[in-house]
Protein backbone atom coordinates (compact mmCIF):
# COMPACT_ATOMS: atom_id res chain seq x y z
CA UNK A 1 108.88 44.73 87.31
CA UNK A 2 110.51 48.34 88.16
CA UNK A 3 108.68 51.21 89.12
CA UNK A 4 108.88 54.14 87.18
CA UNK A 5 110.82 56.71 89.61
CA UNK A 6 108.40 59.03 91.25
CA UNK A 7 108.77 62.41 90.84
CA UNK A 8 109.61 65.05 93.47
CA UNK A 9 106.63 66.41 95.33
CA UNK A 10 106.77 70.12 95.03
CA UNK A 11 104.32 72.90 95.22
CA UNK A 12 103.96 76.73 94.57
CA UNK A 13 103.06 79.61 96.76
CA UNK A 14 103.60 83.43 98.10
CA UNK A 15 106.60 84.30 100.28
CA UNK A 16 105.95 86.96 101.97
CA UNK A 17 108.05 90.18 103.21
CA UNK A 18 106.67 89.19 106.77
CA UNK A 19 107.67 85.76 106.48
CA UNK A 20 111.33 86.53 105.70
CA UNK A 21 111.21 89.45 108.52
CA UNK A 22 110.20 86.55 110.90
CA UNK A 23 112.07 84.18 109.55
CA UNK A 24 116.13 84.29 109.15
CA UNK A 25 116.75 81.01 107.46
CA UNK A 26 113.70 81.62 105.08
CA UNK A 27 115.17 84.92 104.08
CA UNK A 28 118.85 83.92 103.40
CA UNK A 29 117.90 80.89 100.93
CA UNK A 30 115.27 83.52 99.25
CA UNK A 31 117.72 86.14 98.79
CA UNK A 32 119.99 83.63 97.42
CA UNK A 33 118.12 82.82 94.45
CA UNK A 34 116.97 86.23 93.72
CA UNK A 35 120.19 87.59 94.01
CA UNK A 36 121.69 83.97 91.38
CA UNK A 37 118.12 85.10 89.03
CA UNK A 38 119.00 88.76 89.36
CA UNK A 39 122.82 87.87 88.19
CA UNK A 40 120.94 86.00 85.01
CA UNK A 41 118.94 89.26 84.49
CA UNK A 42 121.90 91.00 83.03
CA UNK A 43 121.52 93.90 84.86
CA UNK A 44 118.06 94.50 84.44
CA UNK A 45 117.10 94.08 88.07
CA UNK A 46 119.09 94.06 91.33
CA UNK A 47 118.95 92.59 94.57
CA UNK A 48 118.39 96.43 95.94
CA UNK A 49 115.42 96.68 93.64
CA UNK A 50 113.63 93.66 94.18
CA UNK A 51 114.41 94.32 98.45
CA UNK A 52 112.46 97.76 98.42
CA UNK A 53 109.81 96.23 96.05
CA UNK A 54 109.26 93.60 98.75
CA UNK A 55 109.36 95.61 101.49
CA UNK A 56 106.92 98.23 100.19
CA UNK A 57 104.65 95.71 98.82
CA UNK A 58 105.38 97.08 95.18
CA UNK A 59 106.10 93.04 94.16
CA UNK A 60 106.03 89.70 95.44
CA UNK A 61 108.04 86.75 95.66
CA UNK A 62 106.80 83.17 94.78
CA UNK A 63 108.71 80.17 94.86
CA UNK A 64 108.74 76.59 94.24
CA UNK A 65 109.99 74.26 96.53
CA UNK A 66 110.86 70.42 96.54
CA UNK A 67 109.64 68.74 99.17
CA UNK A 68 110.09 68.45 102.23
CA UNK A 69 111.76 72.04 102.10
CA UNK A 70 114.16 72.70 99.22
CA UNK A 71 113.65 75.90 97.38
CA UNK A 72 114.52 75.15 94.13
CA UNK A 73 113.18 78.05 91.86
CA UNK A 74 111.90 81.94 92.41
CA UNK A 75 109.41 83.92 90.84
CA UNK A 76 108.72 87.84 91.26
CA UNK A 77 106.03 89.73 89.71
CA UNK A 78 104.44 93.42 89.86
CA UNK A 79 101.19 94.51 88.45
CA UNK A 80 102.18 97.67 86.12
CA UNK A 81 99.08 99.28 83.89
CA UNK A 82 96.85 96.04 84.02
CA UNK A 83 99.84 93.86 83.19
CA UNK A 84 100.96 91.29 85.92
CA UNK A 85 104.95 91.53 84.67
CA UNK A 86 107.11 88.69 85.79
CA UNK A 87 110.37 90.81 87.08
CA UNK A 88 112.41 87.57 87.25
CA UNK A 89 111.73 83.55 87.30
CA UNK A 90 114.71 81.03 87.71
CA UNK A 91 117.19 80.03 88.15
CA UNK A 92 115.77 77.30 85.71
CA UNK A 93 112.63 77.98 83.96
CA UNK A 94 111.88 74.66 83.88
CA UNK A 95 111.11 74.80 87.55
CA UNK A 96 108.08 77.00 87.07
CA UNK A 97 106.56 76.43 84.05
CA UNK A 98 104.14 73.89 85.66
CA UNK A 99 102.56 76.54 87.31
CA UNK A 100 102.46 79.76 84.90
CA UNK A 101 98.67 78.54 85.17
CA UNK A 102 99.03 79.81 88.43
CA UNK A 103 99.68 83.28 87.00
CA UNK A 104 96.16 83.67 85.90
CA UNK A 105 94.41 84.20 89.41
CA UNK A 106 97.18 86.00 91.03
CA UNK A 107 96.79 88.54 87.78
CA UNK A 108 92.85 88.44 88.41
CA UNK A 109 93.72 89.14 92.03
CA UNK A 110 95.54 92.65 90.97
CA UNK A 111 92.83 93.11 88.29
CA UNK A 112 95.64 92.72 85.56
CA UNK A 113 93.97 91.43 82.42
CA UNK A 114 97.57 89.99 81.16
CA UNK A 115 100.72 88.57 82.20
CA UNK A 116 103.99 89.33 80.56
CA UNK A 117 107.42 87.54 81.39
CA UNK A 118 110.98 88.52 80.21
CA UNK A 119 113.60 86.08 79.40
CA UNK A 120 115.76 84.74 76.80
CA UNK A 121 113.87 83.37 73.45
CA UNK A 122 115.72 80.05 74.10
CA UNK A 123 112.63 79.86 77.03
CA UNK A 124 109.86 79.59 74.17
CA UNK A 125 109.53 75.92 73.40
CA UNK A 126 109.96 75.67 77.34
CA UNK A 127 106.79 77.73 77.89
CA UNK A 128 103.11 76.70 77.96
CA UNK A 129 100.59 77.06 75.23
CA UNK A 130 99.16 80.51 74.97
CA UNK A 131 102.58 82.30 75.46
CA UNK A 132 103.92 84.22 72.71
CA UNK A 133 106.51 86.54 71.80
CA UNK A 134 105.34 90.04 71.71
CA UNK A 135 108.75 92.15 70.95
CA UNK A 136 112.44 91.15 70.78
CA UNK A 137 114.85 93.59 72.26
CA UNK A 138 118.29 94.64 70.91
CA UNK A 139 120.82 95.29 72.74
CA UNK A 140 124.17 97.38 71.62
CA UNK A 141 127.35 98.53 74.80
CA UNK A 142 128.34 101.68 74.47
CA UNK A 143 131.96 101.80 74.69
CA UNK A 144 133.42 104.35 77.29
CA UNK A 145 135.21 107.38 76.01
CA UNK A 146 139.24 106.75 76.67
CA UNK A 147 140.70 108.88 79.64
């Protein structure tokens, strides 16, 4: 009989300012995917941003990686007014949706009572129970002036 194919160990955790700081190769596959997620955010966050939010401590980075050490997806997040807000998570949500559970003690950790995450609606049926769409954001360019 075949074996079902097993899947890819992988697990979740913190990576840390420090870490990167003491470790080169760490840093350059991290700043990798933030800056690919950041290109996804469509100009809602930049690399610049989410550097000086790591180095003053004002977010972190989590990430998921496929063992034995392929990081495959990023997560940052910054407690705002009791919200835990989910700056950016990708490149594929898939990647991280087993562990939005997760989310619940690091909010609890930064006394945040909810967590919030911004993305496209296409992530909805992608998402856990117990997520729900709270607003839905329209978007308009304004068209520069000719010379």
């Amino acid at each position: 009989a075949e074996r079902p194919e097993a899947k890819p160990l992988t697990i979740f955790g913190e990576i840390t300012y420090a870490q990167m700081k003491d470790n080169a190769k760490l840093a350059v596959v991290v700043m990798k995917l933030i800056k690919e997620v950041c290109e996804h955010s469509k100009g809602r966050h930049t690399v610049g941003q989410i550097t000086d939010g790591l180095i003053t401590g004002a977010c972190s980075v989590w990430g998921v990686m496929r063992m034995p050490a392929d990081l495959t997806a990023i997560m940052v997040t910054v407690p705002h007014e009791g919200v835990l807000d989910v700056l950016l998570a990708g490149p594929d949500i898939k990647d991280l949706t087993p562990y939005l559970s997760r989310l619940e003690g690091i909010a609890r950790s930064e006394k945040c009572t909810k967590t919030r995450i911004r993305g496209p609606y296409f992530w909805k049926p992608h998402l856990p129970d117990g997520w729900r769409p709270v607003v839905t954001v329209f978007e308009k360019d304004i068209e520069r002036p000719p010379h």
